[in-house]
PDB file of N, CA and C in Angstrom:
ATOM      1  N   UNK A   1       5.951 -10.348  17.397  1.00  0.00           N
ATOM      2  CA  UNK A   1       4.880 -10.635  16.463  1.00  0.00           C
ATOM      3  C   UNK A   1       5.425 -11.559  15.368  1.00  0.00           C
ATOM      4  N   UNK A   2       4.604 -12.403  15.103  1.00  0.00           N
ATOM      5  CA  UNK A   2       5.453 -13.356  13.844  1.00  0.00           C
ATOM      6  C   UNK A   2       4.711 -13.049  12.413  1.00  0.00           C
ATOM      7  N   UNK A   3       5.469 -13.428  11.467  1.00  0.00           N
ATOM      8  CA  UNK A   3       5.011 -12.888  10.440  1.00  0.00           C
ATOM      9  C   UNK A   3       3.611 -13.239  10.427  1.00  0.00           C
ATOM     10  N   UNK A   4       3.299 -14.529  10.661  1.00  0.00           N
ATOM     11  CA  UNK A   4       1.608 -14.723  10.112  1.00  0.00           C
ATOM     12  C   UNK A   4       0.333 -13.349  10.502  1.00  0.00           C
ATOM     13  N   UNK A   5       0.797 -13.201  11.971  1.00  0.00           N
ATOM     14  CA  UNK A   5       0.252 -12.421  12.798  1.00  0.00           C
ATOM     15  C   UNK A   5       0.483 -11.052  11.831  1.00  0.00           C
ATOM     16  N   UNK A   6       1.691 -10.655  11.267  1.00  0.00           N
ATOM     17  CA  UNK A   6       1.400  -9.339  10.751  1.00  0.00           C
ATOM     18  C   UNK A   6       0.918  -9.335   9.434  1.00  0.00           C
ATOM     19  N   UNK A   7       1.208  -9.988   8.793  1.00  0.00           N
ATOM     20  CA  UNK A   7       0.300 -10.480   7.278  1.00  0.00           C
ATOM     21  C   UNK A   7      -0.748 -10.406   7.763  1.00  0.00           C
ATOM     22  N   UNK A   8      -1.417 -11.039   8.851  1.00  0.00           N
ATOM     23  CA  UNK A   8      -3.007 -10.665   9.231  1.00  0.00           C
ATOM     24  C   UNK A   8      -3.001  -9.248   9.376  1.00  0.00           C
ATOM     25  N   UNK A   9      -2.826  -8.707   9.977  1.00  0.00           N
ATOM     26  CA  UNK A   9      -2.784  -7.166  10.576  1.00  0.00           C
ATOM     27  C   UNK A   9      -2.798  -6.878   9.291  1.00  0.00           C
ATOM     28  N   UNK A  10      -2.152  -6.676   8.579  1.00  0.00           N
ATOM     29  CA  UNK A  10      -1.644  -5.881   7.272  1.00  0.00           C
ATOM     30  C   UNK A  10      -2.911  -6.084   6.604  1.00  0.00           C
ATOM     31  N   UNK A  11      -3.726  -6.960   6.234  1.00  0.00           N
ATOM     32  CA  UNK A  11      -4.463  -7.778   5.628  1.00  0.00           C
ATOM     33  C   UNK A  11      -5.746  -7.168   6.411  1.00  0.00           C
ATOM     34  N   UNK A  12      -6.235  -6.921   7.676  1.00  0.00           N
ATOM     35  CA  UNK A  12      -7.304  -6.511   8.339  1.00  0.00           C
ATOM     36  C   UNK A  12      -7.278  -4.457   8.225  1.00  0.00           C
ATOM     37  N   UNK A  13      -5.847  -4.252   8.187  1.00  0.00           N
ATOM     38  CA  UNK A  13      -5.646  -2.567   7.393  1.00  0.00           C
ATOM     39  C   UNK A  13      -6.669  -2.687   6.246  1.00  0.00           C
ATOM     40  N   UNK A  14      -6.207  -3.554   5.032  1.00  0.00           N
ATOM     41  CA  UNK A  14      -6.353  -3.026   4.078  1.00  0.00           C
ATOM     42  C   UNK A  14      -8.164  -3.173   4.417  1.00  0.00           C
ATOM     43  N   UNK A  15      -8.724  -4.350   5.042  1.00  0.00           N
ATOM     44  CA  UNK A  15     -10.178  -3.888   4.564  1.00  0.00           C
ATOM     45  C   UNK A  15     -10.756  -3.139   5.239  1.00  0.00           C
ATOM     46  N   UNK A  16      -9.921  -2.284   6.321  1.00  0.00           N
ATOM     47  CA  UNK A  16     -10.936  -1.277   7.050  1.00  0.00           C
ATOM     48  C   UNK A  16     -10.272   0.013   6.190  1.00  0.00           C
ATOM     49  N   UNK A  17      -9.315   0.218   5.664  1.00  0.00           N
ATOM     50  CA  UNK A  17      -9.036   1.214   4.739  1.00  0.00           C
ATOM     51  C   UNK A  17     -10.724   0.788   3.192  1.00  0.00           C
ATOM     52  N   UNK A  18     -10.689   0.152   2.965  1.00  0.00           N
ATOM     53  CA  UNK A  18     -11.833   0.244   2.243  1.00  0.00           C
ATOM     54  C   UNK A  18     -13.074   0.222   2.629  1.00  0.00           C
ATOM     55  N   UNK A  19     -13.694   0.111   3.827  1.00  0.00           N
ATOM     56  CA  UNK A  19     -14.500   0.898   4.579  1.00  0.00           C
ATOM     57  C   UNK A  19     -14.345   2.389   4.761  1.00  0.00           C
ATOM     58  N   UNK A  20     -13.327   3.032   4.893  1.00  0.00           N
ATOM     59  CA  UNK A  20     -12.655   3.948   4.946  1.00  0.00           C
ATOM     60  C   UNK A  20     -13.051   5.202   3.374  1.00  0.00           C
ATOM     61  N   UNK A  21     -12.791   4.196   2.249  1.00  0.00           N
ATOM     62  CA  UNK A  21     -12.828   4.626   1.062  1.00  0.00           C
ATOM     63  C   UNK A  21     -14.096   4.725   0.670  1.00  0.00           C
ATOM     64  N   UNK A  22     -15.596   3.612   1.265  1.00  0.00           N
ATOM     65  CA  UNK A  22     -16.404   4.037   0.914  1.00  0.00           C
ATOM     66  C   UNK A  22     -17.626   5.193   1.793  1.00  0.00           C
ATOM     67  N   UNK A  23     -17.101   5.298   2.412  1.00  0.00           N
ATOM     68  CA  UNK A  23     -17.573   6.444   3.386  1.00  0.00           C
ATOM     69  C   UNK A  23     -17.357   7.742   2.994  1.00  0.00           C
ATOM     70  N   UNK A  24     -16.337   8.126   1.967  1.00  0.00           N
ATOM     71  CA  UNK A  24     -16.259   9.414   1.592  1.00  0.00           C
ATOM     72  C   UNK A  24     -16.921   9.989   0.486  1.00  0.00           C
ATOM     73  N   UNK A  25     -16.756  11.223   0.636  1.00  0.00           N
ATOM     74  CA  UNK A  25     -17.878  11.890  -0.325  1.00  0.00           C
ATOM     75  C   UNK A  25     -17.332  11.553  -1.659  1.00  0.00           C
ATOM     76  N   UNK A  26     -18.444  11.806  -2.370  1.00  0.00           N
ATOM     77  CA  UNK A  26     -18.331  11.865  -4.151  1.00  0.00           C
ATOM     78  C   UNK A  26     -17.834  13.326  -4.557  1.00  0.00           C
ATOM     79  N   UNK A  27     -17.471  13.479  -4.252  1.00  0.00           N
ATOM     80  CA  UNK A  27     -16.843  14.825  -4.169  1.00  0.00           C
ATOM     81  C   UNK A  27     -15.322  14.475  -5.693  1.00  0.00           C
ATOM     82  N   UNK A  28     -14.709  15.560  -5.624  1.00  0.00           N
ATOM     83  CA  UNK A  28     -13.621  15.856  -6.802  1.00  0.00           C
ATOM     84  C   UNK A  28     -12.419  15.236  -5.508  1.00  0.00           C
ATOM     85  N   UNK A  29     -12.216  15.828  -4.280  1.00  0.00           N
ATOM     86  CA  UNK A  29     -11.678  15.853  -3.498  1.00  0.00           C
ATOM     87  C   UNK A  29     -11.551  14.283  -2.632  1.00  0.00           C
ATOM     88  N   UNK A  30     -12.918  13.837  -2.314  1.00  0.00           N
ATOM     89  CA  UNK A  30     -13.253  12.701  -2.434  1.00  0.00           C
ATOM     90  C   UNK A  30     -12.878  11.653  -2.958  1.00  0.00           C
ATOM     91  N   UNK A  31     -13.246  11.700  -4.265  1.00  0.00           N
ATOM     92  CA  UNK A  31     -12.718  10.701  -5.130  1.00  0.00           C
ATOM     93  C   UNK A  31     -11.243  10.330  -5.698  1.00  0.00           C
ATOM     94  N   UNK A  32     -10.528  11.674  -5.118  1.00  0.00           N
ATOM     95  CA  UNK A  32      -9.303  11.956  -5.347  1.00  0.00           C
ATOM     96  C   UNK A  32      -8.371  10.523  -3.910  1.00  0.00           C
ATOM     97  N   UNK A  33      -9.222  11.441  -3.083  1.00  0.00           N
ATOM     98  CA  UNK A  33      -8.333  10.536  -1.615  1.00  0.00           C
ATOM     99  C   UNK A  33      -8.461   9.098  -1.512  1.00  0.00           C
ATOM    100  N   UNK A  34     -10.155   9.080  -2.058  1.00  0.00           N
ATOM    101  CA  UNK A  34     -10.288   7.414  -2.278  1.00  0.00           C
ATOM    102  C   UNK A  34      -9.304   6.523  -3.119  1.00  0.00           C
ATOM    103  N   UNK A  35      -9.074   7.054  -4.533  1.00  0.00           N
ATOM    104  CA  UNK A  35      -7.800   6.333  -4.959  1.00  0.00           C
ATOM    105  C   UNK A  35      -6.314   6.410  -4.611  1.00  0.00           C
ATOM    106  N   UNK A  36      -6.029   7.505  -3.476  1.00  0.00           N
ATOM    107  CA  UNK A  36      -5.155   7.094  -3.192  1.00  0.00           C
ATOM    108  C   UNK A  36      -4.955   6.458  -2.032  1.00  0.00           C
ATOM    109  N   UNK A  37      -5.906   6.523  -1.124  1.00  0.00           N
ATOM    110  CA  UNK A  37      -6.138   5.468   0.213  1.00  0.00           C
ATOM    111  C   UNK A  37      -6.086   3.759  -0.617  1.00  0.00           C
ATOM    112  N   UNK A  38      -6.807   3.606  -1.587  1.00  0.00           N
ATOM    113  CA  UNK A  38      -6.710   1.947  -2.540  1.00  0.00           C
ATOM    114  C   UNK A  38      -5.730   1.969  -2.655  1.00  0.00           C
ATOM    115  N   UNK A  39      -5.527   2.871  -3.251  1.00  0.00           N
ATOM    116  CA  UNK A  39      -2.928   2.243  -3.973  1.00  0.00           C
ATOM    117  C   UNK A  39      -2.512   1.836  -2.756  1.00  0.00           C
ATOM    118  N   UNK A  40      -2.476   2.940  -1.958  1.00  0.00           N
ATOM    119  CA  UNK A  40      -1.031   2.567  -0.746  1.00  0.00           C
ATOM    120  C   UNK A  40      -1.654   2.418   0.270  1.00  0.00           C
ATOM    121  N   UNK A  41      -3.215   2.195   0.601  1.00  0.00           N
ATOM    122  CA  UNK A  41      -3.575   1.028   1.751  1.00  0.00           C
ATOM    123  C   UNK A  41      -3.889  -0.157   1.491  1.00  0.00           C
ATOM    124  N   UNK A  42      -3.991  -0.838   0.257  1.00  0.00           N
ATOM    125  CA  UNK A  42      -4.029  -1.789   0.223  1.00  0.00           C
ATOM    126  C   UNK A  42      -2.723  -2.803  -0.060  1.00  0.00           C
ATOM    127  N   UNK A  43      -1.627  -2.043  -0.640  1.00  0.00           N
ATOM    128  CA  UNK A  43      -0.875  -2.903  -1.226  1.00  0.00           C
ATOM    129  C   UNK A  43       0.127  -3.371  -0.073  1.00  0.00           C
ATOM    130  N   UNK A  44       0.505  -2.900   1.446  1.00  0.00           N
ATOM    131  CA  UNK A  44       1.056  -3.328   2.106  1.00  0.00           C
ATOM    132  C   UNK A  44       0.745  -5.083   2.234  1.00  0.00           C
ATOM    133  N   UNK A  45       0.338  -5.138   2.254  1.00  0.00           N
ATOM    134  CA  UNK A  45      -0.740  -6.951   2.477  1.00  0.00           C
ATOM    135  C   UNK A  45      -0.227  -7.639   1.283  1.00  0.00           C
ATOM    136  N   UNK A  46      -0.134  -7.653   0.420  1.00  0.00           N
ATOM    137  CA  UNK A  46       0.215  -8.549  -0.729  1.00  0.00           C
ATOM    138  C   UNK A  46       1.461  -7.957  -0.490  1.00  0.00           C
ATOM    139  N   UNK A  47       2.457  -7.359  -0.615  1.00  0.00           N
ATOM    140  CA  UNK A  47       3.608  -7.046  -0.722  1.00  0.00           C
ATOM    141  C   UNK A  47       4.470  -7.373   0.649  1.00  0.00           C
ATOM    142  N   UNK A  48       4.154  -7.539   1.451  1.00  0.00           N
ATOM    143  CA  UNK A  48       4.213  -8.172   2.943  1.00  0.00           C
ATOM    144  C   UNK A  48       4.559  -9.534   2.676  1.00  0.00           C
ATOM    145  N   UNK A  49       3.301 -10.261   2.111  1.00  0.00           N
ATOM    146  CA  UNK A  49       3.372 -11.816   2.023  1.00  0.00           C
ATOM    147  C   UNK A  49       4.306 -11.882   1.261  1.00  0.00           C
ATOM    148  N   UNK A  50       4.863 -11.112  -0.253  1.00  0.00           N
ATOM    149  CA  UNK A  50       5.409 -11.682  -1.337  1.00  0.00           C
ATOM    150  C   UNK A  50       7.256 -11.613  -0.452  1.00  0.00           C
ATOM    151  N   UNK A  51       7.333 -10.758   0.021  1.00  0.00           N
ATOM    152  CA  UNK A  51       8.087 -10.877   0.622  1.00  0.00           C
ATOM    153  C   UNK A  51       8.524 -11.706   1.329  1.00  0.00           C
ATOM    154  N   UNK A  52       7.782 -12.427   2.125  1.00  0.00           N
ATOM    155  CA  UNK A  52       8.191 -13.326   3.469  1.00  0.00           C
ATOM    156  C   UNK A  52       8.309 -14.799   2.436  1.00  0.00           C
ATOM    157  N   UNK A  53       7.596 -14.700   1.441  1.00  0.00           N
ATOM    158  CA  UNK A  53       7.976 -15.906   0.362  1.00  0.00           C
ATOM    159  C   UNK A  53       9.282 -15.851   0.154  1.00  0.00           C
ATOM    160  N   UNK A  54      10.307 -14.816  -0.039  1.00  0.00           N
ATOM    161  CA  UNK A  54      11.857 -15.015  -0.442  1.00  0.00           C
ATOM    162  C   UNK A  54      12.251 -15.653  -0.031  1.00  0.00           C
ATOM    163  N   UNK A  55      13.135 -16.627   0.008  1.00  0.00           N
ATOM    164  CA  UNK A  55      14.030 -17.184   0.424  1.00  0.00           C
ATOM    165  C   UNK A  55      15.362 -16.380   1.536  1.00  0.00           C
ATOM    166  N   UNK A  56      16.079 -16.046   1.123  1.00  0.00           N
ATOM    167  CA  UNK A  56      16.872 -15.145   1.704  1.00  0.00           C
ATOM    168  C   UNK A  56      16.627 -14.367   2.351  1.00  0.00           C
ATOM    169  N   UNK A  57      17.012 -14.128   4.041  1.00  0.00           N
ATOM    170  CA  UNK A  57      16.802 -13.476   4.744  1.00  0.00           C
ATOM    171  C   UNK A  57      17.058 -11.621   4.458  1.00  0.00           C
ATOM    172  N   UNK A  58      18.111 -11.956   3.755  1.00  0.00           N
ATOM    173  CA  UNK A  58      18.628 -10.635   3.281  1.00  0.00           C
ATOM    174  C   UNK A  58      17.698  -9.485   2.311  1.00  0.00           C
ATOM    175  N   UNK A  59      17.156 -10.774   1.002  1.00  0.00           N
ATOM    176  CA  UNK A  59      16.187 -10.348   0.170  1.00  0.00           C
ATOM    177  C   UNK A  59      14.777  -9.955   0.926  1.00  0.00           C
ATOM    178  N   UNK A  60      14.530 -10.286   1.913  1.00  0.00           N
ATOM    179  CA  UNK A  60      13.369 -10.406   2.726  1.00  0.00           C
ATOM    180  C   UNK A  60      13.613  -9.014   3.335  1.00  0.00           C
ATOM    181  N   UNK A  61      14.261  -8.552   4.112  1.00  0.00           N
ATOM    182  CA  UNK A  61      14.765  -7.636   4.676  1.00  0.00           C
ATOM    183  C   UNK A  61      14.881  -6.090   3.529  1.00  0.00           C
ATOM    184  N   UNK A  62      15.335  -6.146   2.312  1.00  0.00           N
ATOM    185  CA  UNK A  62      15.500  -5.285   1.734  1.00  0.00           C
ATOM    186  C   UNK A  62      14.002  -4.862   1.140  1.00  0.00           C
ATOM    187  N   UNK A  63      13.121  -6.088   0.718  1.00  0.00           N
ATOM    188  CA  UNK A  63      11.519  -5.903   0.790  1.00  0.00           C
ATOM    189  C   UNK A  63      11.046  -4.981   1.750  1.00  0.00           C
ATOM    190  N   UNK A  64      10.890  -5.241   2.539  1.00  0.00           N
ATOM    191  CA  UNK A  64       9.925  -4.964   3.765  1.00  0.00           C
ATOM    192  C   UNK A  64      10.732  -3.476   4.480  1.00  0.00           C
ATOM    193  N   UNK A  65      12.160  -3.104   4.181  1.00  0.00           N
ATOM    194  CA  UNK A  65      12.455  -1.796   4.641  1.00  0.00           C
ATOM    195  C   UNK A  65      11.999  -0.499   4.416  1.00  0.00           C
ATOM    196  N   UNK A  66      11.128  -0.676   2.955  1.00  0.00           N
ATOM    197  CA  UNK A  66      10.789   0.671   2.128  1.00  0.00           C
ATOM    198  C   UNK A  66       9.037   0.785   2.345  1.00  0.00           C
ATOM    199  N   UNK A  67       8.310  -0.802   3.350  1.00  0.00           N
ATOM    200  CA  UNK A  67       7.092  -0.182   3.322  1.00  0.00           C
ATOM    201  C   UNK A  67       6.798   0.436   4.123  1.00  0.00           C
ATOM    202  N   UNK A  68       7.120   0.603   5.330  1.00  0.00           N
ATOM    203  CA  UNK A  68       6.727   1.724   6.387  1.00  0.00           C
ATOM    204  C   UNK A  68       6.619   2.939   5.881  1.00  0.00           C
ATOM    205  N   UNK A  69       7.246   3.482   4.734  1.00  0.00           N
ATOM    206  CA  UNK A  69       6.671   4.766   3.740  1.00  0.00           C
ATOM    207  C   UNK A  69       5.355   4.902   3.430  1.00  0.00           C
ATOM    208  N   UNK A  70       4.928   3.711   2.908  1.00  0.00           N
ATOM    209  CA  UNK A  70       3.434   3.804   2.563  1.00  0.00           C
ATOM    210  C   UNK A  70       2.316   3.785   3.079  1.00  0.00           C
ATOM    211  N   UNK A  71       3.006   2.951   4.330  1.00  0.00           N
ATOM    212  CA  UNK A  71       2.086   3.296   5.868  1.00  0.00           C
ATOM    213  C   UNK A  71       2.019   4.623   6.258  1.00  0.00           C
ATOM    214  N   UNK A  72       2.981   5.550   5.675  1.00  0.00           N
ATOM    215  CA  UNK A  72       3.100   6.667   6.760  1.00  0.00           C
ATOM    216  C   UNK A  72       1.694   7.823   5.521  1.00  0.00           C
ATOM    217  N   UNK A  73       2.196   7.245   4.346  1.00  0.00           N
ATOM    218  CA  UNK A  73       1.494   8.170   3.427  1.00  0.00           C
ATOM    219  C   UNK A  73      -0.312   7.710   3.724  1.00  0.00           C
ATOM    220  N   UNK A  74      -0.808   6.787   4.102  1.00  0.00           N
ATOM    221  CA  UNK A  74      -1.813   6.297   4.190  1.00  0.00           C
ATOM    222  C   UNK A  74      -2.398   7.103   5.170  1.00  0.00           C
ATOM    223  N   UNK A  75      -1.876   7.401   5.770  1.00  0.00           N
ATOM    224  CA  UNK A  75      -2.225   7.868   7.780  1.00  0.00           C
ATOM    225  C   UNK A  75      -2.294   9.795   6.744  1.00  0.00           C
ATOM    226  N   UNK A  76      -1.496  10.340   6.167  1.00  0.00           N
ATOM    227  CA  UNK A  76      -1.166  11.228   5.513  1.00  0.00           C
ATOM    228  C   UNK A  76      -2.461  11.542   4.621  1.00  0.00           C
ATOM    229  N   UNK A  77      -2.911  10.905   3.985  1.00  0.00           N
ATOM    230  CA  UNK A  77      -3.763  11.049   3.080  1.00  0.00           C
ATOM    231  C   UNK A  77      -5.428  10.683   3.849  1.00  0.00           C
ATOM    232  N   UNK A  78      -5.284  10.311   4.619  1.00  0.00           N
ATOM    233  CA  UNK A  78      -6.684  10.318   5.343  1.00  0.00           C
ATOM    234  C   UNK A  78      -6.328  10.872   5.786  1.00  0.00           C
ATOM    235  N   UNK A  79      -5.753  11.754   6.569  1.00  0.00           N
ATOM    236  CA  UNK A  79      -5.772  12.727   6.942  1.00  0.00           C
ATOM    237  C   UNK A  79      -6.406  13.957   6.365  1.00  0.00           C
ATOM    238  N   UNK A  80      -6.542  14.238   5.186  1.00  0.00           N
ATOM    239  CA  UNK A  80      -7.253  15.164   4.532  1.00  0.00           C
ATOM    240  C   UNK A  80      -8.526  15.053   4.099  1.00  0.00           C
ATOM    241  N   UNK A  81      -9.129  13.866   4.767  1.00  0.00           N
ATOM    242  CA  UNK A  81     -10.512  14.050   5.156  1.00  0.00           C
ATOM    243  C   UNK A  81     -11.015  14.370   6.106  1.00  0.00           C
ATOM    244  N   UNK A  82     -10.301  14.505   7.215  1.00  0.00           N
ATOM    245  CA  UNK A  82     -11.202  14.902   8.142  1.00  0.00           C
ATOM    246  C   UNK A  82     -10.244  16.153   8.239  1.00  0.00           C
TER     247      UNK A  82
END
């Protein structure tokens, strides 16, 4: 996969995660998951690109090692809607 291709991907997450966000209830519980599905499903996508902007392969690499966390918390936190 080359980067463009996953910057897209990353980028097509975040707006079905906000489809995602407006489908849930107004609820306490609700409104709770919705902001945290926005933080850490959306920010993979901008933080992806800012990355692949570095210069240095190395700097690029130390970016992009710590987001698969936030992917995992995303999958984690929708999870407690259904």
């Amino acid at each position: 996969m080359t980067q463009e291709e996953l910057s897209e991907r990353l980028w097509d997450f975040a707006l079905r995660i906000g489809k995602v966000v407006d489908a849930l209830p107004e609820t306490r519980l609700g409104r709770h998951v919705a902001g945290q599905l926005v933080r850490c499903g959306t920010s993979p996508a901008p933080n992806y690109d800012e990355a692949c902007a570095l210069s240095p392969p190395e700097r690029f690499r130390s970016q992009v090692s710590y987001r698969p966390q936030r992917t995992e918390g995303v999958k984690r936190v929708a999870s407690l809607h259904y």
